[in-house]
Protein backbone atom coordinates (compact mmCIF):
# COMPACT_ATOMS: atom_id res chain seq x y z
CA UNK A 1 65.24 20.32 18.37
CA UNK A 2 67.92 18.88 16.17
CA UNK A 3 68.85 19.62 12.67
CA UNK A 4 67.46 15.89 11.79
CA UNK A 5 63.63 16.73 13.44
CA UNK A 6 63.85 20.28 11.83
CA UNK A 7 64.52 18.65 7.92
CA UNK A 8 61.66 16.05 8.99
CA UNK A 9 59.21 18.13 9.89
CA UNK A 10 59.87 20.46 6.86
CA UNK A 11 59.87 17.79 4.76
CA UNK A 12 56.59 16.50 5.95
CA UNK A 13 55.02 19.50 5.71
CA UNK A 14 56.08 20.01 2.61
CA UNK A 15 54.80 16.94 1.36
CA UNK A 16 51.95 17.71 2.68
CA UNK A 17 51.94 21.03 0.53
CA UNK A 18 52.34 18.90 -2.49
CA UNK A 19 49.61 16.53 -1.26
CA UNK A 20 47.00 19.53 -1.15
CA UNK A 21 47.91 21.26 -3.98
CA UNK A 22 47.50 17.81 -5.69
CA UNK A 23 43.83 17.27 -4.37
CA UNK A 24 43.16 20.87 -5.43
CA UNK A 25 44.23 21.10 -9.17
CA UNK A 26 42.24 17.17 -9.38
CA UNK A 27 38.77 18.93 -7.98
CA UNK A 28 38.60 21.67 -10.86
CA UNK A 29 38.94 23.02 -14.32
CA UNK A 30 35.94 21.08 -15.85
CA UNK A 31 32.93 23.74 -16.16
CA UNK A 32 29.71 21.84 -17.36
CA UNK A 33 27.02 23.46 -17.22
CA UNK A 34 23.68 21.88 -18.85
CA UNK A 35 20.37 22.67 -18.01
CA UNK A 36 18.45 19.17 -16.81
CA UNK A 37 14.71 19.41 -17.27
CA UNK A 38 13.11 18.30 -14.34
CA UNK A 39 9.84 16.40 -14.80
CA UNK A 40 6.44 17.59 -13.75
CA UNK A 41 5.63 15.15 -11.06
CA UNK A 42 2.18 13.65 -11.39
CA UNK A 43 0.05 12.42 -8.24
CA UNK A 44 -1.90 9.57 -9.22
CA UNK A 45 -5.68 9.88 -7.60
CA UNK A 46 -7.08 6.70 -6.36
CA UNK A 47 -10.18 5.82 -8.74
CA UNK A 48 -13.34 7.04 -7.60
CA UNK A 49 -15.17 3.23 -7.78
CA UNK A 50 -12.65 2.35 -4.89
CA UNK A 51 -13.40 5.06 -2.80
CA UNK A 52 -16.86 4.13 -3.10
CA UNK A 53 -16.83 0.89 -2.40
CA UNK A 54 -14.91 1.27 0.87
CA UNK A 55 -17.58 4.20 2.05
CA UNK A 56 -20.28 1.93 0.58
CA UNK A 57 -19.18 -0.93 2.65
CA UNK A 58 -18.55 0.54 5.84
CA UNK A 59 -21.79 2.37 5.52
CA UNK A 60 -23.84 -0.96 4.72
CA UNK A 61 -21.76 -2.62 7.83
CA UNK A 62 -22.49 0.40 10.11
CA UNK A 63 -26.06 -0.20 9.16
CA UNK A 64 -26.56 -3.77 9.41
CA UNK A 65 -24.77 -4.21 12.67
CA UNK A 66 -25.25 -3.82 16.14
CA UNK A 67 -22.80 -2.53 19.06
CA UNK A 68 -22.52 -5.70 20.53
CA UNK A 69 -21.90 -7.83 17.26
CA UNK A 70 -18.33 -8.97 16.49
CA UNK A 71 -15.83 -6.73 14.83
CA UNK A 72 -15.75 -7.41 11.04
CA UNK A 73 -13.34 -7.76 9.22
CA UNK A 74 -12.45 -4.81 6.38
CA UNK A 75 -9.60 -6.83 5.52
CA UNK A 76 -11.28 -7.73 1.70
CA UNK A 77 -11.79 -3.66 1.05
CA UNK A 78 -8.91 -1.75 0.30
CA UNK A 79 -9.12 1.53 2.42
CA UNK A 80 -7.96 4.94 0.74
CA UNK A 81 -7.34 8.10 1.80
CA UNK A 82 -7.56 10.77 -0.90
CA UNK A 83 -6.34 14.57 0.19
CA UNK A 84 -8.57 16.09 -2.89
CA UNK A 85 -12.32 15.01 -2.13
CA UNK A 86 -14.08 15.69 0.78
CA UNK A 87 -15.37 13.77 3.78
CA UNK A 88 -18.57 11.52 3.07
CA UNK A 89 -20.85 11.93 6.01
CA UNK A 90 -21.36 8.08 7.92
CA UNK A 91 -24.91 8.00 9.47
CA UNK A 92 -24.92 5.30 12.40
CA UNK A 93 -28.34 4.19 13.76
């Protein structure tokens, strides 16, 4: 190695040295510390007349219709799942 690649290579690394140091003193020193308040999060439950009238329809279509009818169409009732009520029982006849 020559006296020329031995001064570059010091010289890069320390420039590097600088570079780092640089990066480090820009990433601290500011120390603020504030408490956010976190809101409660709500979950909205569907409204119990919807819930209704999708059981109440596909109980008065199970009802009124036979096996080997056409499929209707539930495309006009907006279907909902809620996690907080329980199952309605669907009688078929």
């Amino acid at each position: 190695m020559t006296k020329l690649q031995a001064l570059r290579g010091r010289s890069l690394a320390a420039a590097a040295l600088v570079a780092a140091a640089a990066l480090m003193a820009g990433c601290g020193g500011h120390h603020h510390h504030d408490n956010p308040t976190t809101p409660t999060p709500t979950t909205p439950t569907p409204p119990v007349s919807t819930v209704d009238a999708f059981i109440a329809y596909v109980t008065q279509l199970i009802s009124t219709s036979s096996d080997t009818a056409e499929p209707a169409s539930t495309d006009g009732v907006t279907a909902t799942t809620p996690e907080n009520t329980e199952p309605q029982a669907v009688s078929g006849s």
